[in-house]
PDB file of N, CA and C in Angstrom:
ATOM      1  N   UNK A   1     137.073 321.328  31.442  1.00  0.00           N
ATOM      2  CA  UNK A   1     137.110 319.901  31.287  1.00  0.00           C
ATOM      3  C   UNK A   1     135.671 319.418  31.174  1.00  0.00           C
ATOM      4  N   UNK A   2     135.671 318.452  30.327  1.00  0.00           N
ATOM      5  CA  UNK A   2     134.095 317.721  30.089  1.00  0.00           C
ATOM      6  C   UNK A   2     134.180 316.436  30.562  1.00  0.00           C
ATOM      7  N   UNK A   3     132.773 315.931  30.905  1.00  0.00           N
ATOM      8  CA  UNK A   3     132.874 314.439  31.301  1.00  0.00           C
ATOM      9  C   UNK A   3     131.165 314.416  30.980  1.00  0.00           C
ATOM     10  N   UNK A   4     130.842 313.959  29.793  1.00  0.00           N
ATOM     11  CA  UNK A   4     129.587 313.556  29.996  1.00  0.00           C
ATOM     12  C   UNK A   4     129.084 315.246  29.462  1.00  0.00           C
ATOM     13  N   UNK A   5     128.061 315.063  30.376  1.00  0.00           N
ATOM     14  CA  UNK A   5     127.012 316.035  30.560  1.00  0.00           C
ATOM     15  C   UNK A   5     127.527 317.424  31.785  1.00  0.00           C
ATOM     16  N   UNK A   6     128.995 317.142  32.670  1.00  0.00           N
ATOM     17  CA  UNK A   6     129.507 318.195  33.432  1.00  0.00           C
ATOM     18  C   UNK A   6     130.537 318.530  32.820  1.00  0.00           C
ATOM     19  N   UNK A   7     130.432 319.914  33.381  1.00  0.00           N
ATOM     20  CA  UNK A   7     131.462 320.375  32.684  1.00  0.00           C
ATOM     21  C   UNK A   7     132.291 321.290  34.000  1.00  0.00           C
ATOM     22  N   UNK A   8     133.582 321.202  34.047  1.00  0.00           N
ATOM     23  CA  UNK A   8     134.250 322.226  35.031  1.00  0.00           C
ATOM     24  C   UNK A   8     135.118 322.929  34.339  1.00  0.00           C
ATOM     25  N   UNK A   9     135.662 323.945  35.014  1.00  0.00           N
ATOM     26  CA  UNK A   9     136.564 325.184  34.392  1.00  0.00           C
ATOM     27  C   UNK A   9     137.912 324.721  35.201  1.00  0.00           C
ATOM     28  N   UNK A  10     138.855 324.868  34.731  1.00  0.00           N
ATOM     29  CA  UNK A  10     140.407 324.658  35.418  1.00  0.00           C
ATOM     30  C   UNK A  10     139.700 324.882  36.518  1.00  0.00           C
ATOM     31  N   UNK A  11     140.380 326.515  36.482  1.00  0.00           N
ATOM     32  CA  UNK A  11     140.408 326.949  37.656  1.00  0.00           C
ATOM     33  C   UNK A  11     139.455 326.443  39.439  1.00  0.00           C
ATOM     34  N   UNK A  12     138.569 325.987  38.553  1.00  0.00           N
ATOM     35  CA  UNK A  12     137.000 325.210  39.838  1.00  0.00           C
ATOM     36  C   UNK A  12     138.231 323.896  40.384  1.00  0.00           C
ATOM     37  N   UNK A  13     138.914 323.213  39.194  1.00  0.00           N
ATOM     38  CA  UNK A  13     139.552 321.924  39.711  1.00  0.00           C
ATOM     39  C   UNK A  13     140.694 322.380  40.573  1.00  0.00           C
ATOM     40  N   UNK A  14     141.452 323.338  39.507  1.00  0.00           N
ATOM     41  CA  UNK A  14     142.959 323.516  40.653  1.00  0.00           C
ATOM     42  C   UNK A  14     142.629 323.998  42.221  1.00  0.00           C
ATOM     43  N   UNK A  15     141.633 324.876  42.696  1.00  0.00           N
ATOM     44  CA  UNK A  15     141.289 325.583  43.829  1.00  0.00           C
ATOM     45  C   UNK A  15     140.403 324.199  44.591  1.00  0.00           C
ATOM     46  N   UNK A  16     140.239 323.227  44.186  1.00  0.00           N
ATOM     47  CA  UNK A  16     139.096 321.694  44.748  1.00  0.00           C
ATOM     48  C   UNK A  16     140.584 321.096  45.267  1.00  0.00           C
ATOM     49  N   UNK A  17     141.047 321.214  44.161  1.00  0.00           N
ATOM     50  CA  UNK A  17     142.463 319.887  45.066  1.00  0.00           C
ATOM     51  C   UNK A  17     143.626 320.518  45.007  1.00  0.00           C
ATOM     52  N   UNK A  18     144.222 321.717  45.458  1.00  0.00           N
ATOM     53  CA  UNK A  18     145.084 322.238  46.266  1.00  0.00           C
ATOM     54  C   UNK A  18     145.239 322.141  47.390  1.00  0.00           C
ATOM     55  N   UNK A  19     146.435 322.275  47.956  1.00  0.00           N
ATOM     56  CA  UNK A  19     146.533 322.583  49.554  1.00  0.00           C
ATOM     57  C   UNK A  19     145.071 323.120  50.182  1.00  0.00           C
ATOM     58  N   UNK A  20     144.610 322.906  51.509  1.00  0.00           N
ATOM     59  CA  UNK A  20     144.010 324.313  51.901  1.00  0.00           C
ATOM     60  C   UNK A  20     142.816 324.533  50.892  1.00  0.00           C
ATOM     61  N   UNK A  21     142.256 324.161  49.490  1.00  0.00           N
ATOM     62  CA  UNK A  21     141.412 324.565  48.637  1.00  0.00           C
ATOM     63  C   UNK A  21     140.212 323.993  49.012  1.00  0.00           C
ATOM     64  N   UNK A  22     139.522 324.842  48.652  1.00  0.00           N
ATOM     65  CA  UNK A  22     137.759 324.643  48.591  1.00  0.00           C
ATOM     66  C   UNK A  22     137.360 324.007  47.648  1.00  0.00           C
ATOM     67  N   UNK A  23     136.584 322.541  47.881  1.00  0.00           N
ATOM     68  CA  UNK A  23     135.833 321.582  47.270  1.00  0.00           C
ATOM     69  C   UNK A  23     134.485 322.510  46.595  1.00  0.00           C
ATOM     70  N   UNK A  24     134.841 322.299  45.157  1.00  0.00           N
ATOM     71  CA  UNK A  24     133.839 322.934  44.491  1.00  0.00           C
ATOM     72  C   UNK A  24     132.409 322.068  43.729  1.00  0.00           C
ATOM     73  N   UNK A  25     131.300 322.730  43.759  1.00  0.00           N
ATOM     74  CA  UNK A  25     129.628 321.978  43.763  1.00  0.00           C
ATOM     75  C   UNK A  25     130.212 321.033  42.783  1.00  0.00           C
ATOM     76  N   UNK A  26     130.651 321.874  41.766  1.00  0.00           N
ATOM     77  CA  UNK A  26     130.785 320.962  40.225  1.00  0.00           C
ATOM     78  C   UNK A  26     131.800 320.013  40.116  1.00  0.00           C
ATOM     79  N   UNK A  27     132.925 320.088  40.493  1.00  0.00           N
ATOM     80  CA  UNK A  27     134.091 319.213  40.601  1.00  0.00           C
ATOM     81  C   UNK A  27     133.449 318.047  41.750  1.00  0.00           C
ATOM     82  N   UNK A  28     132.696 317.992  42.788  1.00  0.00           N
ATOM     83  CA  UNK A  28     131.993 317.226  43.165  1.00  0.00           C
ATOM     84  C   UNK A  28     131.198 316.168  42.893  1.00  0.00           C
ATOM     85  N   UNK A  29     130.616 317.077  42.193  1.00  0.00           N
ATOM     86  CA  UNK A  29     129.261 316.059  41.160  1.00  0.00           C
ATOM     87  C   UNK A  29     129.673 315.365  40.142  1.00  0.00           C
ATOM     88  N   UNK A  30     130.610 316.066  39.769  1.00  0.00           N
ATOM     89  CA  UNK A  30     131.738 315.513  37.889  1.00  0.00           C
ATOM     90  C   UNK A  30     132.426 313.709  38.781  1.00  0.00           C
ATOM     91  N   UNK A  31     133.111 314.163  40.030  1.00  0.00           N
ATOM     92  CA  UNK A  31     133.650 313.066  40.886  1.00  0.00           C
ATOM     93  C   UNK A  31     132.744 311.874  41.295  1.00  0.00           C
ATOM     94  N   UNK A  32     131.519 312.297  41.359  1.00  0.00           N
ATOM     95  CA  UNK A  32     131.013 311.371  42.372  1.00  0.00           C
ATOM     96  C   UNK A  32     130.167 310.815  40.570  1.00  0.00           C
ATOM     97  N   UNK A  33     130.099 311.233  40.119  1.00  0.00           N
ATOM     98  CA  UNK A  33     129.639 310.604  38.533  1.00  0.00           C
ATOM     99  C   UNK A  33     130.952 309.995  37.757  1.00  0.00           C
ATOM    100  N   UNK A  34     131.818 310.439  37.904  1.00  0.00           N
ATOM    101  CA  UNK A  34     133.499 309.272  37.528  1.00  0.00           C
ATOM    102  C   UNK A  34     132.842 308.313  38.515  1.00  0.00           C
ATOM    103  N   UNK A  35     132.842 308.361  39.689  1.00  0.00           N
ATOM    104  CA  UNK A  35     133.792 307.111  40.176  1.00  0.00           C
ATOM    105  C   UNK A  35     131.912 306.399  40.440  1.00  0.00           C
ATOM    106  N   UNK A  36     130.569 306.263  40.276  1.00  0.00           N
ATOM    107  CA  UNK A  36     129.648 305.766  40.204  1.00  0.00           C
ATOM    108  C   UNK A  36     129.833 305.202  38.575  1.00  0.00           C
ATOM    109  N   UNK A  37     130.180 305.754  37.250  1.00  0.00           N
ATOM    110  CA  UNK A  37     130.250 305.076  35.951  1.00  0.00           C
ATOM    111  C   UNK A  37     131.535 304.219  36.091  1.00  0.00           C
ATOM    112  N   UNK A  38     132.399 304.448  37.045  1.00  0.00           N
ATOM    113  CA  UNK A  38     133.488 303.427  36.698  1.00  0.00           C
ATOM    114  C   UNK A  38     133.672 302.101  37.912  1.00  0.00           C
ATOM    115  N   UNK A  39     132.423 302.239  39.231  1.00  0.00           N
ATOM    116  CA  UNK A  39     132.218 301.397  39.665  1.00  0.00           C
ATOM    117  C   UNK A  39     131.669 299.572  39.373  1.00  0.00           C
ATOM    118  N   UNK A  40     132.724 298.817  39.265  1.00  0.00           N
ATOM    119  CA  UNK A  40     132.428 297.929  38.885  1.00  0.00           C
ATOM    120  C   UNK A  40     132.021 296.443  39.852  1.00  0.00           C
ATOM    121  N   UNK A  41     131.660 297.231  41.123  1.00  0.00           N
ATOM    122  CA  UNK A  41     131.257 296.490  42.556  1.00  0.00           C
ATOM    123  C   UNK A  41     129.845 296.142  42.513  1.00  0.00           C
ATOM    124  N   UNK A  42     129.133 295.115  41.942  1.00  0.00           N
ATOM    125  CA  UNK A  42     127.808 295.685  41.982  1.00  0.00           C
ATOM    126  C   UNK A  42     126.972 296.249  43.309  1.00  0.00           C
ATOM    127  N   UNK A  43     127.582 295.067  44.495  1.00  0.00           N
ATOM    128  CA  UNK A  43     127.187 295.808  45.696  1.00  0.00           C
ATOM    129  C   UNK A  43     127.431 296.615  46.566  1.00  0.00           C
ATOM    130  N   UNK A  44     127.665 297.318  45.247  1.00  0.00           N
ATOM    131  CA  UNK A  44     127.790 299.022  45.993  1.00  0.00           C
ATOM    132  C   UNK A  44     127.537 300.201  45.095  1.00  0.00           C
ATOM    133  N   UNK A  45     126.622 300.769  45.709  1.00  0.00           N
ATOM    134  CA  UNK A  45     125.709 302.138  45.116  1.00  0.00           C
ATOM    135  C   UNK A  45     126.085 303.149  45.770  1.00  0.00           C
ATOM    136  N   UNK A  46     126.452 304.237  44.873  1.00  0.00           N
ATOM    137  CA  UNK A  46     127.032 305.385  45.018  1.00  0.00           C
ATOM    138  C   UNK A  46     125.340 306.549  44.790  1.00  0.00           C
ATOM    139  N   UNK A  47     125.169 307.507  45.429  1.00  0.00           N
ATOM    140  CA  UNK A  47     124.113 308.300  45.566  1.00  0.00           C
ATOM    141  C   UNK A  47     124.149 309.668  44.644  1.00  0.00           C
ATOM    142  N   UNK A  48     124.227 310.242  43.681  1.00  0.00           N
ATOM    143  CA  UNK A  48     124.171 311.663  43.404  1.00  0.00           C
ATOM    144  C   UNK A  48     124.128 312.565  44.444  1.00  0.00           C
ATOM    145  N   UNK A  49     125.019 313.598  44.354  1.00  0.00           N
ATOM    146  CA  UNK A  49     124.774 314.458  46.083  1.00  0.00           C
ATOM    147  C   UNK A  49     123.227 315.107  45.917  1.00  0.00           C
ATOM    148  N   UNK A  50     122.946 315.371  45.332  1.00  0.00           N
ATOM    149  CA  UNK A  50     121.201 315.723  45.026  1.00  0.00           C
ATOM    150  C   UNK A  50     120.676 314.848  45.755  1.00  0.00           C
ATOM    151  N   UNK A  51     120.802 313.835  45.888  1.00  0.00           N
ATOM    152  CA  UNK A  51     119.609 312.901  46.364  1.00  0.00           C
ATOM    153  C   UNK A  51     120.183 313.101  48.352  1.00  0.00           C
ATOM    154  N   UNK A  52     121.082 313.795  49.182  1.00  0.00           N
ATOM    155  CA  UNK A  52     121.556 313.673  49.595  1.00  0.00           C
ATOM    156  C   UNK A  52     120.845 315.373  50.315  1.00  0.00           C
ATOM    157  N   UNK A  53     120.926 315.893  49.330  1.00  0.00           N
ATOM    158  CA  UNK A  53     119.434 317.195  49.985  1.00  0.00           C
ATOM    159  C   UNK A  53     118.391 316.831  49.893  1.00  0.00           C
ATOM    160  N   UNK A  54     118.056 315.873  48.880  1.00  0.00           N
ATOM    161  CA  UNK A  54     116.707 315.709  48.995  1.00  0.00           C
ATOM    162  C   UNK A  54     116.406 315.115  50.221  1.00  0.00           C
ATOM    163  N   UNK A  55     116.821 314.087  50.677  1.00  0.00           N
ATOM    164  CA  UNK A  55     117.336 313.559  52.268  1.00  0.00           C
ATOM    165  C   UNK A  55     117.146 314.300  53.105  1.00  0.00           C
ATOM    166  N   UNK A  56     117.658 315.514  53.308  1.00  0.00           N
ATOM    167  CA  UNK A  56     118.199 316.494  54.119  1.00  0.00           C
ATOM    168  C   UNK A  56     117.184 317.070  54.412  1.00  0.00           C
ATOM    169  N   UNK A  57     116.238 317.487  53.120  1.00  0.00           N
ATOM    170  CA  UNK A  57     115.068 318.593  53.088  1.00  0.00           C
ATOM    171  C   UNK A  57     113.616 317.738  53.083  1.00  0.00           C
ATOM    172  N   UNK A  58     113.913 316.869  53.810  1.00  0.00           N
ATOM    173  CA  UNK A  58     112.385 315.633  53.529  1.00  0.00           C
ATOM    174  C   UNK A  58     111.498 315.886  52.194  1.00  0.00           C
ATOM    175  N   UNK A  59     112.654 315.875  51.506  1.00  0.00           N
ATOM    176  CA  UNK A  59     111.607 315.748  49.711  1.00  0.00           C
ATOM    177  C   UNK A  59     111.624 314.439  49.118  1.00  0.00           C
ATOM    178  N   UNK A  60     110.706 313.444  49.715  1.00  0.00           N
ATOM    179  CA  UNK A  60     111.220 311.850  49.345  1.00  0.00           C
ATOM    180  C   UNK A  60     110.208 311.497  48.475  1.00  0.00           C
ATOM    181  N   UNK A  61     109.805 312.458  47.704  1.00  0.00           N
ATOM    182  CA  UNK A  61     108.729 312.004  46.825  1.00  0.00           C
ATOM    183  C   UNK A  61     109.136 313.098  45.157  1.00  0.00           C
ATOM    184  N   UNK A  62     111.017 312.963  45.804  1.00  0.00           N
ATOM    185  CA  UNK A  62     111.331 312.991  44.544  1.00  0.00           C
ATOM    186  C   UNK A  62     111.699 311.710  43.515  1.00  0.00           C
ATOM    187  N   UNK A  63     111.944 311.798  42.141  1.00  0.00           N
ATOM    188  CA  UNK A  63     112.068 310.606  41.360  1.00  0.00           C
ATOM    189  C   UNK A  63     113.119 310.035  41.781  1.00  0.00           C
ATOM    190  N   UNK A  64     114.595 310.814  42.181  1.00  0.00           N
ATOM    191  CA  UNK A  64     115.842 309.905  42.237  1.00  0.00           C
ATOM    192  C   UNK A  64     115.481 309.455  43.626  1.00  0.00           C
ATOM    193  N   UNK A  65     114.553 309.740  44.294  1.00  0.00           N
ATOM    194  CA  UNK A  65     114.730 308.680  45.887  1.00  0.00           C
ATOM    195  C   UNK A  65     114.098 307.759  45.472  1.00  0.00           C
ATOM    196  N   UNK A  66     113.113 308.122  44.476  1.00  0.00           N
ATOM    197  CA  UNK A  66     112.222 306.718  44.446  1.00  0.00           C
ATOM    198  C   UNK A  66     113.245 305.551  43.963  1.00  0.00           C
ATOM    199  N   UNK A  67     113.759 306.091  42.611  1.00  0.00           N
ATOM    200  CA  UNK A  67     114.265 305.109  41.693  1.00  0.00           C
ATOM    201  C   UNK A  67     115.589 304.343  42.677  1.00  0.00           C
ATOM    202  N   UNK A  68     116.274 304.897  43.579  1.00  0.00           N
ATOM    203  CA  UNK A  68     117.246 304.647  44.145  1.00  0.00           C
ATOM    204  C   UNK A  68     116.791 303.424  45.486  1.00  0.00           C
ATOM    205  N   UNK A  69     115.530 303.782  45.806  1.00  0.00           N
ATOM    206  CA  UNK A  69     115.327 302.892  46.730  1.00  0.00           C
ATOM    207  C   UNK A  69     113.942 301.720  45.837  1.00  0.00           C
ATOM    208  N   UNK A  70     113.831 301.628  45.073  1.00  0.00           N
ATOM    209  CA  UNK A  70     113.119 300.874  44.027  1.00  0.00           C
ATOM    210  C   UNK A  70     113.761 299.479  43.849  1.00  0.00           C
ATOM    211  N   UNK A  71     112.297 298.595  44.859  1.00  0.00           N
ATOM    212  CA  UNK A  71     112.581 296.984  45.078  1.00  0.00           C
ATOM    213  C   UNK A  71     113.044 296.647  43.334  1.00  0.00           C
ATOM    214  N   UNK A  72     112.244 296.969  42.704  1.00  0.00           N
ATOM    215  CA  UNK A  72     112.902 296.322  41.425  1.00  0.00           C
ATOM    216  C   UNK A  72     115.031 296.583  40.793  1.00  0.00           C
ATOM    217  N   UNK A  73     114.753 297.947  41.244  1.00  0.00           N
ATOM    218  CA  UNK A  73     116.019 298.102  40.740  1.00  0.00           C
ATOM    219  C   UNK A  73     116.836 297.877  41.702  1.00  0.00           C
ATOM    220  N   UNK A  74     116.933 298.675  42.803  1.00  0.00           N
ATOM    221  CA  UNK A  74     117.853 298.298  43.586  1.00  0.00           C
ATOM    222  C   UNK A  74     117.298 298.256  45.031  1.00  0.00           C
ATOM    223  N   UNK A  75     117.546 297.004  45.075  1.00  0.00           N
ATOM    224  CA  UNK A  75     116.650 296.177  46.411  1.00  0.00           C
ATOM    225  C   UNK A  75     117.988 296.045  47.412  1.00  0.00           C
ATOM    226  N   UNK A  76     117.782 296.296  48.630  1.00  0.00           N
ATOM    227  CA  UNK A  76     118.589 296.552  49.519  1.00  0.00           C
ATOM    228  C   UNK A  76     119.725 295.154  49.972  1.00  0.00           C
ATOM    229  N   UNK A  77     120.082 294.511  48.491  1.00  0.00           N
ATOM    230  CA  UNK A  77     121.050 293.619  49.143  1.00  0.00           C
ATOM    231  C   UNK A  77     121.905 293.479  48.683  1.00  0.00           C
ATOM    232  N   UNK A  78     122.487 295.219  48.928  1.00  0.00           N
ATOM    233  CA  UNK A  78     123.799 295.530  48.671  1.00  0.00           C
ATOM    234  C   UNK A  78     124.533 295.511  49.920  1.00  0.00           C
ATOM    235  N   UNK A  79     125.782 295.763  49.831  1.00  0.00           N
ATOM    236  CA  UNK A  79     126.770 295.421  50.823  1.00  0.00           C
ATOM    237  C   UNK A  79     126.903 296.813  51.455  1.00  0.00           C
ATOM    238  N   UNK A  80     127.234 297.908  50.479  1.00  0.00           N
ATOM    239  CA  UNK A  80     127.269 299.472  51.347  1.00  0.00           C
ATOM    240  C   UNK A  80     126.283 300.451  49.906  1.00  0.00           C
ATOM    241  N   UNK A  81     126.057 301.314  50.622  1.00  0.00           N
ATOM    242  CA  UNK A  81     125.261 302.145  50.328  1.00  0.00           C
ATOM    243  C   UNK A  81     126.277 304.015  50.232  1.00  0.00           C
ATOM    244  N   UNK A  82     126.564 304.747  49.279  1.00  0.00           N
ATOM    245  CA  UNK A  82     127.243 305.300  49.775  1.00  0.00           C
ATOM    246  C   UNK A  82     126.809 307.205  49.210  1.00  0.00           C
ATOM    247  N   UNK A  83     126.058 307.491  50.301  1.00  0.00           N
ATOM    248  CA  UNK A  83     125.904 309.169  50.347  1.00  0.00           C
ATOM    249  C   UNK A  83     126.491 310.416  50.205  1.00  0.00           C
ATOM    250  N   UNK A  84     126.923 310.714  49.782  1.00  0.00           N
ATOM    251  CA  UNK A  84     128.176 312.285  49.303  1.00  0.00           C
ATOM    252  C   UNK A  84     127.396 312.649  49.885  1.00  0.00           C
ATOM    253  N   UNK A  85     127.938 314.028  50.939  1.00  0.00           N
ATOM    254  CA  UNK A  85     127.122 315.206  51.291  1.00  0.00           C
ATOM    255  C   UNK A  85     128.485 316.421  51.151  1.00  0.00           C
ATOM    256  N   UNK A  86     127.909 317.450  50.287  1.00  0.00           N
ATOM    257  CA  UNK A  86     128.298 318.231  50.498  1.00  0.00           C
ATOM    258  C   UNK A  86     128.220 319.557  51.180  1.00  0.00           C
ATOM    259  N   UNK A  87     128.874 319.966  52.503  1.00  0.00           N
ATOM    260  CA  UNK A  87     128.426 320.921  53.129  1.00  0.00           C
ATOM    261  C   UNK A  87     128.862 322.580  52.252  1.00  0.00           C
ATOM    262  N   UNK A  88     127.818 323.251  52.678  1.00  0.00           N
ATOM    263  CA  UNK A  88     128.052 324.733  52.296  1.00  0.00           C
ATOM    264  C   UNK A  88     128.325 325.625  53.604  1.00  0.00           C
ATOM    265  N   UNK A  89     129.943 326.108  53.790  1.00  0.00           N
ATOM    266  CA  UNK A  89     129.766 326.854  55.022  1.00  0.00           C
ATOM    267  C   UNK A  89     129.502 328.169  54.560  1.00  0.00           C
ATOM    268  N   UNK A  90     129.222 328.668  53.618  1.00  0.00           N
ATOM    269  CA  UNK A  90     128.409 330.085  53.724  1.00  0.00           C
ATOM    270  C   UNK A  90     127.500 330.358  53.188  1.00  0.00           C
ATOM    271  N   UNK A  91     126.540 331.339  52.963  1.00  0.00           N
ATOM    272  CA  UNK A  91     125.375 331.193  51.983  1.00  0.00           C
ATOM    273  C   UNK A  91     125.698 331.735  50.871  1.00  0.00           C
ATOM    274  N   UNK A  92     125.534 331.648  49.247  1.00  0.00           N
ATOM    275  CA  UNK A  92     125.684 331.799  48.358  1.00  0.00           C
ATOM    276  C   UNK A  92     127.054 331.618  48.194  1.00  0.00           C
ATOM    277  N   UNK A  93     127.306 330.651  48.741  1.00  0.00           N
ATOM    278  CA  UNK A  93     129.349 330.109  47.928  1.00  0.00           C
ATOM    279  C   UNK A  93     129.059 329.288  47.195  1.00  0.00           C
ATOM    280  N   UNK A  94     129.857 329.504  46.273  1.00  0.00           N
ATOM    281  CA  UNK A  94     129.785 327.995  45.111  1.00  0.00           C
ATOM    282  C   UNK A  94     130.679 326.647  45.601  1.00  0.00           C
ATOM    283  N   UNK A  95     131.473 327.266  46.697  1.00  0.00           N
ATOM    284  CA  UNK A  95     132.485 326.167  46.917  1.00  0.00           C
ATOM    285  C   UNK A  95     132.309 325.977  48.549  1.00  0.00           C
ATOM    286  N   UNK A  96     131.905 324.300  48.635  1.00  0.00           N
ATOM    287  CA  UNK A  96     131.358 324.079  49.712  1.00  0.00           C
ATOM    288  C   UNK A  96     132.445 324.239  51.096  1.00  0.00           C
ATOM    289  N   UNK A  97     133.759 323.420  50.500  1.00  0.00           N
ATOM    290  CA  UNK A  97     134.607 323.580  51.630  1.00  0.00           C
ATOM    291  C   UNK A  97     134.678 322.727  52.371  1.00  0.00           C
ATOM    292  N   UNK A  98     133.270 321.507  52.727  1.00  0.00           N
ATOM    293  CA  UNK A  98     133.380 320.386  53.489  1.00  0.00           C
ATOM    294  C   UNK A  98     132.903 319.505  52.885  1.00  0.00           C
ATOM    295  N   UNK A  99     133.603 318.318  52.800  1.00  0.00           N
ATOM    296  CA  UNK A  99     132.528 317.105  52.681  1.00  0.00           C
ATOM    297  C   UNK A  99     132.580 315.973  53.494  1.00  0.00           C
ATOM    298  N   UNK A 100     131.332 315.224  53.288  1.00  0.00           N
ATOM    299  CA  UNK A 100     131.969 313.855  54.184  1.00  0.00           C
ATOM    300  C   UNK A 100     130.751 312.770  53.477  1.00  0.00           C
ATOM    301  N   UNK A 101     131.066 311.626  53.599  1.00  0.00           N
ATOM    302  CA  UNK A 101     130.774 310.607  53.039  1.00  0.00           C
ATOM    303  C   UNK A 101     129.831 310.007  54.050  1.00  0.00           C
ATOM    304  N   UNK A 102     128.240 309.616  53.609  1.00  0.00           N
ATOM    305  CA  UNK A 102     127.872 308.450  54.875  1.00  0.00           C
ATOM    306  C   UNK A 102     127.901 307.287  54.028  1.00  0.00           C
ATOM    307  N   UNK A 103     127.999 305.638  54.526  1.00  0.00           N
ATOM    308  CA  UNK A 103     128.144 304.876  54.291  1.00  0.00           C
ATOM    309  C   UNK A 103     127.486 304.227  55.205  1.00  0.00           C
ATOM    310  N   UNK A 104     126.389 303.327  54.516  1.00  0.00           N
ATOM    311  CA  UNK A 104     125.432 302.676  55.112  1.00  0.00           C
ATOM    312  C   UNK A 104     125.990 301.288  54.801  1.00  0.00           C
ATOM    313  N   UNK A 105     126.781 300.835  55.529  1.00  0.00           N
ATOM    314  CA  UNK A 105     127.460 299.137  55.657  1.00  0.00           C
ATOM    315  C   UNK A 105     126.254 298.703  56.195  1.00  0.00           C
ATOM    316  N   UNK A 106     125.589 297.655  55.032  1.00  0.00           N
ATOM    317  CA  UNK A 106     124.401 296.415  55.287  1.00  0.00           C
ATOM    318  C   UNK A 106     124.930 295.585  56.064  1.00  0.00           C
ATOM    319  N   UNK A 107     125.840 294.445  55.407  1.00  0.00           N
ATOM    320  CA  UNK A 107     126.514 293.642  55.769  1.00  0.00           C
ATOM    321  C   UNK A 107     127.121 293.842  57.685  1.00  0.00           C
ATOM    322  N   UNK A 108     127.942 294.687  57.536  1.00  0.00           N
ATOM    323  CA  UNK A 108     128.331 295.113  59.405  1.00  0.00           C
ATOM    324  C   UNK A 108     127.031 295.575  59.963  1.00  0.00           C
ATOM    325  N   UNK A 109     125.633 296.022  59.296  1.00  0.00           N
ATOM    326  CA  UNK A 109     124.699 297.442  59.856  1.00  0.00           C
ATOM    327  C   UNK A 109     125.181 297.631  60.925  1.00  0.00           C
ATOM    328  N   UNK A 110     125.986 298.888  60.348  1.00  0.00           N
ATOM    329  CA  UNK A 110     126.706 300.257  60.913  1.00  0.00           C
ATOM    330  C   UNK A 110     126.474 301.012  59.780  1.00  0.00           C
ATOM    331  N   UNK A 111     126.729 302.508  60.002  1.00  0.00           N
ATOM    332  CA  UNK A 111     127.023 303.340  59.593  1.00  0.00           C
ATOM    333  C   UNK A 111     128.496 303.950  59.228  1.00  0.00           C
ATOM    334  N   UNK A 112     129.053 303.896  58.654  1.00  0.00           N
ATOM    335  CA  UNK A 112     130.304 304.506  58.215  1.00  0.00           C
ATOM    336  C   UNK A 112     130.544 305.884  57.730  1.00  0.00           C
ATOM    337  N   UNK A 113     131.477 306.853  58.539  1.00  0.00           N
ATOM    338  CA  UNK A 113     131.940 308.083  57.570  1.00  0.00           C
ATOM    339  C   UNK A 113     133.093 308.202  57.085  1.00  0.00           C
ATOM    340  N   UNK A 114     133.171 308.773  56.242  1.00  0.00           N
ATOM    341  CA  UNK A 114     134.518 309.299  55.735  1.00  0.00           C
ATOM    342  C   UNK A 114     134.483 311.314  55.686  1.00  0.00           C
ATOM    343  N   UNK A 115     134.970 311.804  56.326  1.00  0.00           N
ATOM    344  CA  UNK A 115     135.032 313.120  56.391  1.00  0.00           C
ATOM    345  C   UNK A 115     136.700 314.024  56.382  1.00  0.00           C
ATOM    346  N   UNK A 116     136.045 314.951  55.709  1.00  0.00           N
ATOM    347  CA  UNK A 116     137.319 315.904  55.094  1.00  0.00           C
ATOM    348  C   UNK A 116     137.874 316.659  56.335  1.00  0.00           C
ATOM    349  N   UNK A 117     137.205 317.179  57.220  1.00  0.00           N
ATOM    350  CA  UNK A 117     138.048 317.473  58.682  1.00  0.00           C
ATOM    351  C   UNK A 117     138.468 316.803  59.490  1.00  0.00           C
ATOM    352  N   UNK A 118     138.296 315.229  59.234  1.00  0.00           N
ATOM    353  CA  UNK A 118     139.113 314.309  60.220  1.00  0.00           C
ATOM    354  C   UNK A 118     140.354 313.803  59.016  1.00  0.00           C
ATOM    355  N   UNK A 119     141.541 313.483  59.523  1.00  0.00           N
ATOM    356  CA  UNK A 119     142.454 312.605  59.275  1.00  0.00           C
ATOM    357  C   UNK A 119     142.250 311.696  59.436  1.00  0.00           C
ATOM    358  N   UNK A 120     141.170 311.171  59.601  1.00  0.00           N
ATOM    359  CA  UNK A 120     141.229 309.028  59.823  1.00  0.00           C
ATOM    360  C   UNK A 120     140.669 308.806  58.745  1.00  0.00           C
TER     361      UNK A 120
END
């Protein structure tokens, strides 16, 4: 399947959203790029999971942190802010297996998650 510039193989999608299946890097990134091009909220910014290691690995003097936190473009008076992280539970898997969402609610300032091992 194509979308853009990603591309996934069946098989990456059917094994992401099965029962029990492992959330795969690419079916991830393909997702979180659907639903950021078809967001029509302006105050609300969706993050590339890249920018979400870069986070992780104190590399903030990469371009997408800049541009993402850039008074001109997007100046912090949005309503939520919203981080994909995808976890890797083993080393060299392609398929992470966990994810969870942070959500930086301006408006409440709180923090919000959404995570794949809780039911809430």
């Amino acid at each position: 399947m194509e979308y853009g510039s990603f591309y996934v193989e069946l098989k990456d999608l059917t094994d992401s959203i099965k029962p029990l299946g492992l959330l795969s890097n690419n079916v991830a990134d393909m997702t979180i790029h659907v639903i950021s091009a078809n967001n029509k909220n302006k105050l609300k910014k969706i993050a590339p999971a890249r920018v979400d290691v870069y986070l992780l690995n104190k590399q903030l003097d990469k371009n997408d942190i800049k541009s993402l936190f850039s008074k001109s473009d997007n100046r912090l008076d949005h309503k939520e802010l919203f981080f994909p992280v995808l976890q890797q539970m083993a080393e060299f898997v392609d398929n992470v297996g966990h994810w969870f969402t942070v959500c930086l609610n301006l408006k409440a300032e709180r923090f919000e998650i959404l995570n794949s091992l809780r039911n809430e």
